[in-house]
C-alpha atoms as a PDB file:
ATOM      1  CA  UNK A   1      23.071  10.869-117.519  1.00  0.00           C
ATOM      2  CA  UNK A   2      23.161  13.706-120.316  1.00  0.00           C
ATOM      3  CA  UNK A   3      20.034  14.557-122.535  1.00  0.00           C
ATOM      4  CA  UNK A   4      19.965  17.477-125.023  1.00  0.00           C
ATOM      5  CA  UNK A   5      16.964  17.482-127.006  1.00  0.00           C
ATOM      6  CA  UNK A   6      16.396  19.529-130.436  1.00  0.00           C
ATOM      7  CA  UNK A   7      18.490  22.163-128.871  1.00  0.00           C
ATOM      8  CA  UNK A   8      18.190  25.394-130.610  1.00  0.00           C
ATOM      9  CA  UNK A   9      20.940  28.233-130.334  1.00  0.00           C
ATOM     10  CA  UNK A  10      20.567  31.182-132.534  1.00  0.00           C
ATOM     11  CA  UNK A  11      23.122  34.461-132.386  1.00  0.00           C
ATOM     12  CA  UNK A  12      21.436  36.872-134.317  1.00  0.00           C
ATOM     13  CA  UNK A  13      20.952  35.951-137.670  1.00  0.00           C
ATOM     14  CA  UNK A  14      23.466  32.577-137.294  1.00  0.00           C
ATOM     15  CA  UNK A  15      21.818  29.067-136.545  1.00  0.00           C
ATOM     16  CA  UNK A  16      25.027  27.321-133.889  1.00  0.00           C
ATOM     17  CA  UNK A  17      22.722  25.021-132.613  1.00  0.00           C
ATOM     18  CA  UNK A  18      19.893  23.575-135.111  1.00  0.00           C
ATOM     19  CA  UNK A  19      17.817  20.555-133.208  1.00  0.00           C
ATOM     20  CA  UNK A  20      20.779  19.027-131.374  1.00  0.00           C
ATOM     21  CA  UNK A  21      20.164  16.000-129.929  1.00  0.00           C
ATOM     22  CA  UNK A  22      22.871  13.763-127.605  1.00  0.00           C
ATOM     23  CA  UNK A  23      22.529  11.491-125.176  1.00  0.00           C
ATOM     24  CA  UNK A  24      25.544  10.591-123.020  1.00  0.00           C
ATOM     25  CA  UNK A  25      25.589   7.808-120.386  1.00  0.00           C
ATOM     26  CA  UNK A  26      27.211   7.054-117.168  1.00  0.00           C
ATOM     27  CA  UNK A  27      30.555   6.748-117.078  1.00  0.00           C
ATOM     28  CA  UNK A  28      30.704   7.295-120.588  1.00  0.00           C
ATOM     29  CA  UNK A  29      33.402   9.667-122.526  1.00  0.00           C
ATOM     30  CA  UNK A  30      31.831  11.536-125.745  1.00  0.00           C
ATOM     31  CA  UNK A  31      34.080  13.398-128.334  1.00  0.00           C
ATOM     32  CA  UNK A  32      32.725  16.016-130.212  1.00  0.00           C
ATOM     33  CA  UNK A  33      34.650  16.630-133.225  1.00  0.00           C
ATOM     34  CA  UNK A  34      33.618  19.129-136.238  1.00  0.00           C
ATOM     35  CA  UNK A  35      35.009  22.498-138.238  1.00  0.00           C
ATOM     36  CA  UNK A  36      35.285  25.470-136.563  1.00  0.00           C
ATOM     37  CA  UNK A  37      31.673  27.025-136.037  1.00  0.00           C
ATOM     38  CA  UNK A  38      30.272  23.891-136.038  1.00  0.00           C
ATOM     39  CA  UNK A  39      28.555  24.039-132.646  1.00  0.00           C
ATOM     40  CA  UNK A  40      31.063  22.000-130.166  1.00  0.00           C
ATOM     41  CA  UNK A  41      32.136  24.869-127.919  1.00  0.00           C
ATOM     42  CA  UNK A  42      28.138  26.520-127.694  1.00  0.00           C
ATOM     43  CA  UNK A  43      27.120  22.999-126.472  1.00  0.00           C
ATOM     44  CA  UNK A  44      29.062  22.203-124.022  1.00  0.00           C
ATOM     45  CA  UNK A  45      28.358  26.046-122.546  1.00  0.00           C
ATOM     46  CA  UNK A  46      24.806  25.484-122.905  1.00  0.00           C
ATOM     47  CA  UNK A  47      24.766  22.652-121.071  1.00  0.00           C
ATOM     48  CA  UNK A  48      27.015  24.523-118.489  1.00  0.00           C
ATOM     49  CA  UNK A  49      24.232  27.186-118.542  1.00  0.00           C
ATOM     50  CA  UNK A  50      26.141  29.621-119.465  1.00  0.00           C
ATOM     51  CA  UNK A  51      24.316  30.281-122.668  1.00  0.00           C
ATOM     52  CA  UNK A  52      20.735  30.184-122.825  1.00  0.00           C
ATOM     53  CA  UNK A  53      19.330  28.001-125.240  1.00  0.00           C
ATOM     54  CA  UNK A  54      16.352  29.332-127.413  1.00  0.00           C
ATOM     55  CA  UNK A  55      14.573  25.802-127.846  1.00  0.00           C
ATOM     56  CA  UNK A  56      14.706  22.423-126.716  1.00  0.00           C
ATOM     57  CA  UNK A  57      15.343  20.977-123.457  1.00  0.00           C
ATOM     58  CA  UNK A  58      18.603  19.533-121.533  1.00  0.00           C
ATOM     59  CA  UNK A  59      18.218  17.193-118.979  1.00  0.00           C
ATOM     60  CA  UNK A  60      20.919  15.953-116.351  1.00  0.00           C
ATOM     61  CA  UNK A  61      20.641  12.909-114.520  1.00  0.00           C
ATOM     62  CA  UNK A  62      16.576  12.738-116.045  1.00  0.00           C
ATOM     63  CA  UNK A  63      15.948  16.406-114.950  1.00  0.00           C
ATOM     64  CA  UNK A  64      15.238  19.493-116.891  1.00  0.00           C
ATOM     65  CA  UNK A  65      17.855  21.838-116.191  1.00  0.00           C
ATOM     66  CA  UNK A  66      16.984  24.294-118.311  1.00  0.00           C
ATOM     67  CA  UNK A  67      13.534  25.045-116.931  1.00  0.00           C
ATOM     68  CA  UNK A  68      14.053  28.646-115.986  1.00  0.00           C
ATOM     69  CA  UNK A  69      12.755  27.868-112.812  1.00  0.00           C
ATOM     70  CA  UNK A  70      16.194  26.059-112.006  1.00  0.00           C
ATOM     71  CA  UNK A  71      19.189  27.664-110.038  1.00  0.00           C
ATOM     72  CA  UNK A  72      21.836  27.584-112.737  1.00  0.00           C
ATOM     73  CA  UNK A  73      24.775  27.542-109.966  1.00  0.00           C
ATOM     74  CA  UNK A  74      23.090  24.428-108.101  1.00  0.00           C
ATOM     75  CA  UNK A  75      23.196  22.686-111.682  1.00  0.00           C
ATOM     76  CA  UNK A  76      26.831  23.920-112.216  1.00  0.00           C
ATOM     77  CA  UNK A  77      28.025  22.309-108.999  1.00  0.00           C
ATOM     78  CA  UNK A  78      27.463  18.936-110.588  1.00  0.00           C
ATOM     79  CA  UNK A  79      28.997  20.144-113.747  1.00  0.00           C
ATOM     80  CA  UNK A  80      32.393  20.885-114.148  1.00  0.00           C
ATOM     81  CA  UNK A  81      33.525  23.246-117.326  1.00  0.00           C
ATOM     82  CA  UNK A  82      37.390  23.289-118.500  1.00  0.00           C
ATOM     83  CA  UNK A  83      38.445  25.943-121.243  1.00  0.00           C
ATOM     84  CA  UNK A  84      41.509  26.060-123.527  1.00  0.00           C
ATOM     85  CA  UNK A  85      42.929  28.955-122.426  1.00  0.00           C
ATOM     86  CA  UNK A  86      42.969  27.816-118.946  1.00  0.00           C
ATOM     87  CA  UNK A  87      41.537  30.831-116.696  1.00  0.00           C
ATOM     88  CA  UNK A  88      43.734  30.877-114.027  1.00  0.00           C
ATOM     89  CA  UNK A  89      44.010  33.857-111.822  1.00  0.00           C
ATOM     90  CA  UNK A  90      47.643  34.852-111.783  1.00  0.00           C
ATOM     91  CA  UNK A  91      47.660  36.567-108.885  1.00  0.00           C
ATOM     92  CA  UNK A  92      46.972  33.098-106.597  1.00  0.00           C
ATOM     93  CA  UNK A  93      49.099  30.628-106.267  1.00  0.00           C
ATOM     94  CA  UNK A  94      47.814  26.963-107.551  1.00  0.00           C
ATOM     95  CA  UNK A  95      46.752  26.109-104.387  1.00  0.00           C
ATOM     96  CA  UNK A  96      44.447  29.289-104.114  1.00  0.00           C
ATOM     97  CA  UNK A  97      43.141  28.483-107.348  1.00  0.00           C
ATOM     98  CA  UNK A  98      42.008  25.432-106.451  1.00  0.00           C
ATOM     99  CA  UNK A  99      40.189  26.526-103.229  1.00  0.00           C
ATOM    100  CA  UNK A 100      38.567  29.058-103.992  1.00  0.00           C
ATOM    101  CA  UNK A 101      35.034  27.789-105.517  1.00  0.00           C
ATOM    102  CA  UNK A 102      35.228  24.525-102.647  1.00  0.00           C
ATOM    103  CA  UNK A 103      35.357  27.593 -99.798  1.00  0.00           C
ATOM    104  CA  UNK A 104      33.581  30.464-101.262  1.00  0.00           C
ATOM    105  CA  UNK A 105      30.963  28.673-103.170  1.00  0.00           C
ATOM    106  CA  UNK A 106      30.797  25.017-101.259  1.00  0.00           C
ATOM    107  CA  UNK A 107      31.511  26.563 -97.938  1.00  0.00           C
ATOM    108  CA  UNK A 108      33.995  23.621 -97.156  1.00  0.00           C
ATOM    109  CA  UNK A 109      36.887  24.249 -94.526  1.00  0.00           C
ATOM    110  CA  UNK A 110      39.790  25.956 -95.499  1.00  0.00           C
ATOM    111  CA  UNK A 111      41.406  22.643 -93.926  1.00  0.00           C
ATOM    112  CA  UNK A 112      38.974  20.267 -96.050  1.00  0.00           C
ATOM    113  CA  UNK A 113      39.725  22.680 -99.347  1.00  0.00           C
ATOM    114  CA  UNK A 114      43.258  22.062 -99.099  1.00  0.00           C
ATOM    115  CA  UNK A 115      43.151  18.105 -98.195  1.00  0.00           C
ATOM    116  CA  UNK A 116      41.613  17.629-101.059  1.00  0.00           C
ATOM    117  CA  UNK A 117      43.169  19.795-103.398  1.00  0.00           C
ATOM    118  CA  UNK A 118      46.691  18.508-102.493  1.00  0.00           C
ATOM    119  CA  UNK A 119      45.362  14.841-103.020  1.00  0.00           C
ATOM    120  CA  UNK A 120      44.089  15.697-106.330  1.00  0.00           C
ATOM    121  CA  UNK A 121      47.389  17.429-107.067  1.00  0.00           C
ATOM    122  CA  UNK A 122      49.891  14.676-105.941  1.00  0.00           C
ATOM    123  CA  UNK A 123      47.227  12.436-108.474  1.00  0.00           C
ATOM    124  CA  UNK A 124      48.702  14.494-111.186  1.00  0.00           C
ATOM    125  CA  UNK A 125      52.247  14.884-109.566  1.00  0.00           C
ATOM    126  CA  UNK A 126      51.396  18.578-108.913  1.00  0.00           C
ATOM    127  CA  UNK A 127      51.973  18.369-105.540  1.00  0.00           C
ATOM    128  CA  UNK A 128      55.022  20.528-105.784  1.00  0.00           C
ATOM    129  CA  UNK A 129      53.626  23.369-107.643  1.00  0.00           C
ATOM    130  CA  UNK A 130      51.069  23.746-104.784  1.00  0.00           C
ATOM    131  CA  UNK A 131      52.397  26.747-103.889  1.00  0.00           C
ATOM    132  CA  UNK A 132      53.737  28.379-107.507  1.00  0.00           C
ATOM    133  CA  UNK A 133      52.059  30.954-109.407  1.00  0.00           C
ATOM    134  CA  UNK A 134      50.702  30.238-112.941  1.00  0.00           C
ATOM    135  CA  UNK A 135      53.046  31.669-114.804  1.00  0.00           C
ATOM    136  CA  UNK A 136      55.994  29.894-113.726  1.00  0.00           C
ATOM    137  CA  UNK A 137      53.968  26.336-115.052  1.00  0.00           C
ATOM    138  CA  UNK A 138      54.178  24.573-118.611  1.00  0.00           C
ATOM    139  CA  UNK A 139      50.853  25.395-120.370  1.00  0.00           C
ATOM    140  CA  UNK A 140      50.496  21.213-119.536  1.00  0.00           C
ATOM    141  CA  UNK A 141      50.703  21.938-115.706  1.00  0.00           C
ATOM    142  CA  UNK A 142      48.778  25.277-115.884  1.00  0.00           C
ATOM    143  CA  UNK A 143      45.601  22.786-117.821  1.00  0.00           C
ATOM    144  CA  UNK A 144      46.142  20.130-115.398  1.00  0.00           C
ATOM    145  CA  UNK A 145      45.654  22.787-112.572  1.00  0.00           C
ATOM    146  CA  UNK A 146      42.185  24.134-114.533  1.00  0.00           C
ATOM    147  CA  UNK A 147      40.852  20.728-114.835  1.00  0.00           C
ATOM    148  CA  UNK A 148      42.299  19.331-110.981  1.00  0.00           C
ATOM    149  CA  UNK A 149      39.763  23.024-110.039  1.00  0.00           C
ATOM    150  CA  UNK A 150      37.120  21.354-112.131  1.00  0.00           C
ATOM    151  CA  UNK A 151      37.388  18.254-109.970  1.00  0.00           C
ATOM    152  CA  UNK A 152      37.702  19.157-106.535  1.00  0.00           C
ATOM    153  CA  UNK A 153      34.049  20.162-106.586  1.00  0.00           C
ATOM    154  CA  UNK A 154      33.112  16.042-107.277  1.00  0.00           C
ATOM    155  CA  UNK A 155      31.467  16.886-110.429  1.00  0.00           C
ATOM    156  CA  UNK A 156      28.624  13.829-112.140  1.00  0.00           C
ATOM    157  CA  UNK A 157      29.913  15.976-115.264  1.00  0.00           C
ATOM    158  CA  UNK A 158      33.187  16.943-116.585  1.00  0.00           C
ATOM    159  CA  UNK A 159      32.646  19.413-119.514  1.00  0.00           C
ATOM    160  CA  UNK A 160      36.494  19.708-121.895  1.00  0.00           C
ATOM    161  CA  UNK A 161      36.645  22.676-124.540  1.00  0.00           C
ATOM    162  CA  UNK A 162      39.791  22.242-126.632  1.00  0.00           C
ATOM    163  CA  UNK A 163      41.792  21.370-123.939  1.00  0.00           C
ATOM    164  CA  UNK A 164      45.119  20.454-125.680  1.00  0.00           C
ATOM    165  CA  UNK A 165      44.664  23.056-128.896  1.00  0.00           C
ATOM    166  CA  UNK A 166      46.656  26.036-126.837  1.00  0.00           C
ATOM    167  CA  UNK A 167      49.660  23.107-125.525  1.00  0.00           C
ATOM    168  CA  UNK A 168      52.617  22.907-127.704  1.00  0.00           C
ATOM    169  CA  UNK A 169      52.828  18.688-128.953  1.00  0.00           C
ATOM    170  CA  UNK A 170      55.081  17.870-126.433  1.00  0.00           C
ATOM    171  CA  UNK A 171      52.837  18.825-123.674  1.00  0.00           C
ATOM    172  CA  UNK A 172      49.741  17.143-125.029  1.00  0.00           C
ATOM    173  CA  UNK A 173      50.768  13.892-123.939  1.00  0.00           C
ATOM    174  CA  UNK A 174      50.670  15.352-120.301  1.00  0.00           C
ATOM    175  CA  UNK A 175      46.714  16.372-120.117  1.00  0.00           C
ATOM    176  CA  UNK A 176      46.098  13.162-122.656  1.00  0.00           C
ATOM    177  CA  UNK A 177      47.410  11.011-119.717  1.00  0.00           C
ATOM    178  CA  UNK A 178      45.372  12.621-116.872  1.00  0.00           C
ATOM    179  CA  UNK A 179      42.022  12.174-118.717  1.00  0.00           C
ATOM    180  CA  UNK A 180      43.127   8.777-119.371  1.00  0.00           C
ATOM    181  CA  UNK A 181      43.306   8.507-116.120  1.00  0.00           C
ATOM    182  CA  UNK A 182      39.908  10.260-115.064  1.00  0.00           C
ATOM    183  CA  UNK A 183      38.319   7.831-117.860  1.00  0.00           C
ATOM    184  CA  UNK A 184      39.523   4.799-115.981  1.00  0.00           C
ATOM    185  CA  UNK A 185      38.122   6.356-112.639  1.00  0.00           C
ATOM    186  CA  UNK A 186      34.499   6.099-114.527  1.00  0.00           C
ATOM    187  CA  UNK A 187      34.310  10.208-114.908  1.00  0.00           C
ATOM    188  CA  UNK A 188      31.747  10.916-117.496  1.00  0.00           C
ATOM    189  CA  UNK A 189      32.841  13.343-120.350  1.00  0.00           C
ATOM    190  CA  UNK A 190      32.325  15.722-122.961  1.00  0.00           C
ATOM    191  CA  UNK A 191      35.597  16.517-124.966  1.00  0.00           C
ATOM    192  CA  UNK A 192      35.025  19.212-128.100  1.00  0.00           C
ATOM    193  CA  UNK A 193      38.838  18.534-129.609  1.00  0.00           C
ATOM    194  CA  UNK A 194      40.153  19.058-133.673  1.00  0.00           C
ATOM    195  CA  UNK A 195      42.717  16.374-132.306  1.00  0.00           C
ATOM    196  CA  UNK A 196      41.292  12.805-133.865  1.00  0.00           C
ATOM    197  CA  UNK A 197      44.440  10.799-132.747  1.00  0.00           C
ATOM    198  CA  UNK A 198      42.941  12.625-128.787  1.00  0.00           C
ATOM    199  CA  UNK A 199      39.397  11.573-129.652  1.00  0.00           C
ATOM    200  CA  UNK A 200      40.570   8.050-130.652  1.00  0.00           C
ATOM    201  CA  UNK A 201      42.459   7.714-127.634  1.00  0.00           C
ATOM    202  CA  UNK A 202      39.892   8.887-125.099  1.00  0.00           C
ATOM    203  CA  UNK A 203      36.744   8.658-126.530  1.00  0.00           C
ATOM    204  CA  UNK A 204      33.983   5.869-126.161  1.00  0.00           C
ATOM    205  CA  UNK A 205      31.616   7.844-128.781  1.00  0.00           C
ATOM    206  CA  UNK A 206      32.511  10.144-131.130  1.00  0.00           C
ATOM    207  CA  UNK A 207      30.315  12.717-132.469  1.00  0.00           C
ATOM    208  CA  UNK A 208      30.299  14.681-135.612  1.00  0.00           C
ATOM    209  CA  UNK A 209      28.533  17.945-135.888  1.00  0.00           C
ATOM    210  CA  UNK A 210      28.100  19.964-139.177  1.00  0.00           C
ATOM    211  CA  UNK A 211      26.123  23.489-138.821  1.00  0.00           C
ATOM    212  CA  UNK A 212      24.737  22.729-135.347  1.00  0.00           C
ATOM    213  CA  UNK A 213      23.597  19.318-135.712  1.00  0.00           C
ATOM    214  CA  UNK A 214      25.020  16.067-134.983  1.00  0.00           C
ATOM    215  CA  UNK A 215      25.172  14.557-138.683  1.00  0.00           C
ATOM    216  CA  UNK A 216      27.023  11.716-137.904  1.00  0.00           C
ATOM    217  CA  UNK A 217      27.911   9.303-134.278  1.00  0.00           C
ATOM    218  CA  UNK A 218      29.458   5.880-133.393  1.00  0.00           C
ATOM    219  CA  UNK A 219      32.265   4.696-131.984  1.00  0.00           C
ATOM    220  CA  UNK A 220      35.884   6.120-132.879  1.00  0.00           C
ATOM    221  CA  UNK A 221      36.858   2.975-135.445  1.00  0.00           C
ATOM    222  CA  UNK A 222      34.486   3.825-136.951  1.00  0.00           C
ATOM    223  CA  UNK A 223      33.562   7.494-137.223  1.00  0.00           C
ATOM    224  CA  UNK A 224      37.030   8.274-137.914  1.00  0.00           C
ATOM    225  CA  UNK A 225      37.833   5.160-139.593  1.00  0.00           C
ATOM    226  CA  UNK A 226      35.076   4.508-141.992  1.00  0.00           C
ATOM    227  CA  UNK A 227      32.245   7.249-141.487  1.00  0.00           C
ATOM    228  CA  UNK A 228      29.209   6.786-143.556  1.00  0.00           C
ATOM    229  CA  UNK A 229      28.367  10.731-144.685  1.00  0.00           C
ATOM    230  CA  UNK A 230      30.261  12.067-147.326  1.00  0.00           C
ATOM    231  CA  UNK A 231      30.297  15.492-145.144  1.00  0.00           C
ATOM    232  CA  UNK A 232      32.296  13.585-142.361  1.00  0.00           C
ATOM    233  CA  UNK A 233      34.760  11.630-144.730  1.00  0.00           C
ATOM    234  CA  UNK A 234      35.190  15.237-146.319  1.00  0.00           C
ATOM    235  CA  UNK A 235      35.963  16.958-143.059  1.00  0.00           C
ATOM    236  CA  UNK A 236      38.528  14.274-142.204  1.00  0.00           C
ATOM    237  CA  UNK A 237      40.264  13.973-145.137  1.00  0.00           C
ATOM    238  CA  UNK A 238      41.037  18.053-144.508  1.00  0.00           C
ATOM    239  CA  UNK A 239      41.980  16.573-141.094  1.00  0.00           C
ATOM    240  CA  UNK A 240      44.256  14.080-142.315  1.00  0.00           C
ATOM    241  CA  UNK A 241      45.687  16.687-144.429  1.00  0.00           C
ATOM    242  CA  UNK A 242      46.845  19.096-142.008  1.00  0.00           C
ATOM    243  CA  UNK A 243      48.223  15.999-139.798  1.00  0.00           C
ATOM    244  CA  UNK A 244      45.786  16.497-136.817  1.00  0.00           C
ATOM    245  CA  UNK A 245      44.956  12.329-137.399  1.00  0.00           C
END
C-alpha cells in the first residue's frame, strides 16, 4: 500500500531523512522505533505531506503522491495523522471535534457526521463523553478522541506519532487496547513509539532507523529480540536500561 523510496529530508545543514526506503502492505502494522532525531516523526509527516521531501518519491496505493502536481488534501483524506499531544480544540465538545473535518472538509450531513462519530465512540466506550469538553478527559480518553477524529474520515492509512509517550502508565493500556483493536479490524499502520513492550504488542514489522535511514527491519522477535547490527542491539540495551522494554 505504502512506498517511500530514497526519501531525502534535509533542515538546513541536518540530514533527518538520508535515502529512506519502506514499504508497508495492506493491512499491515509497521513500528518505527529509533533515538530521538532519528527520523520517525519527519516520516510519518512526510508521508502526511506536511513536510516536503527534498528527494525521492512516496507512493500510496502504487501512486506518486508527492508529484507536486498532486492535491495534498485529496491525499490526506486517505491518510489519517495522530500526534502525541493530542490537538484537540478545547473550546468544542468531543463530539464537535469529531465532526468537524467529516462536515467542513467531506461535506457529509451534520446527521451522517454524528451517526458515525457516536458509533465510533461507543467502539471505544466514549459514548458518554460525547458531549464533554477535553479537559475534563484522562489524557487516555482525550488520545482515543484524536485517533476516533482520525477514523471517522475511513482512512486506507492510519499515521501514530508517539501516541502513548504524553499518557501516564496506567493509561497506556487504554490507547494499547484500541489499536489492538483497529489491528484486528485489518487498519494498516504506522506507529513511531520509544515503547518496545507497545511495538511488540502491536506491531507486525518493526523498523529501526539510525540518522534517517532504516538500518535495520524484521519482525518484533526478532528486531527486539535478537537484532543483527550492533547499532540496534546498542540502542536497545539503553532501552532496556531505562525500562521502556
Amino acid at each position: 500500500m505504502l512506498q517511500t523510496e530514497h526519501v531525502r529530508k534535509v533542515f538546513g545543514q541536518s540530514v533527518v531523512l538520508d535515502d529512506l526506503t519502506l514499504e508497508v502492505g495492506e493491512h499491515e502494522v509497521v513500528a518505527l522505533i529509533g533515538a530521538s532525531g532519528s527520523g520517525k516523526s519527519t516520516l510519518l509527516r512526510c508521508i502526511n505531506l506536511l513536510t516536503e521531501i527534498d528527494d525521492g518519491v512516496i507512493r500510496l496505493d502504487g501512486r506518486d503522491i508527492t508529484d507536486p502536481r498532486v492535491d495534498p488534501d485529496l491525499v490526506r483524506q486517505k491518510i489519517g495523522l495522530v500526534f502525541q499531544s493530542y490537538n484537540l480544540f478545547p473550546h468544542m465538545t468531543v463530539l464537535d471535534n469529531i465532526t468537524l473535518a467529516p462536515t467542513r472538509v467531506h461535506k457529509k450531513s451534520a446527521s451522517e457526521a454524528r451517526a458515525q462519530a457516536m458509533e465510533w465512540l461507543g467502539r471505544v466506550g466514549l459514548a458518554d463523553k460525547a458531549g464533554s469538553y477535553p479537559d475534563r478527559l484522562s489524557g487516555g480518553q482525550q488520545q482515543r478522541v484524536a485517533i476516533v477524529r482520525a477514523l471517522v474520515n475511513s482512512p486506507r492509512l492510519l499515521l501514530l506519532d508517539e501516541v502513548t509517550s504524553a499518557l501516564d502508565p496506567e493509561l497506556v493500556g487504554e490507547v494499547l487496547t484500541m489499536i489492538r483493536d483497529l489491528k484486528g479490524d485489518g487498519m494498516t499502520m504506522v506507529l513511531a513509539t520509544h515503547e518496545m513492550g507497545f511495538a511488540r504488542q502491536v506491531a507486525d514489522r518493526v523498523a529501526f532507523l539510525d540518522a534517517g535511514r532504516v538500518l535495520e527491519q524484521g519482525p518484533p522477535g526478532q528486531v527486539l529480540g535478537d537484532p543483527v547490527e550492533a547499532r540496534t542491539r546498542q540502542f536497545l540495551a539503553r532501552i532496556i536500561e531505562a525500562g521502556r522494554v
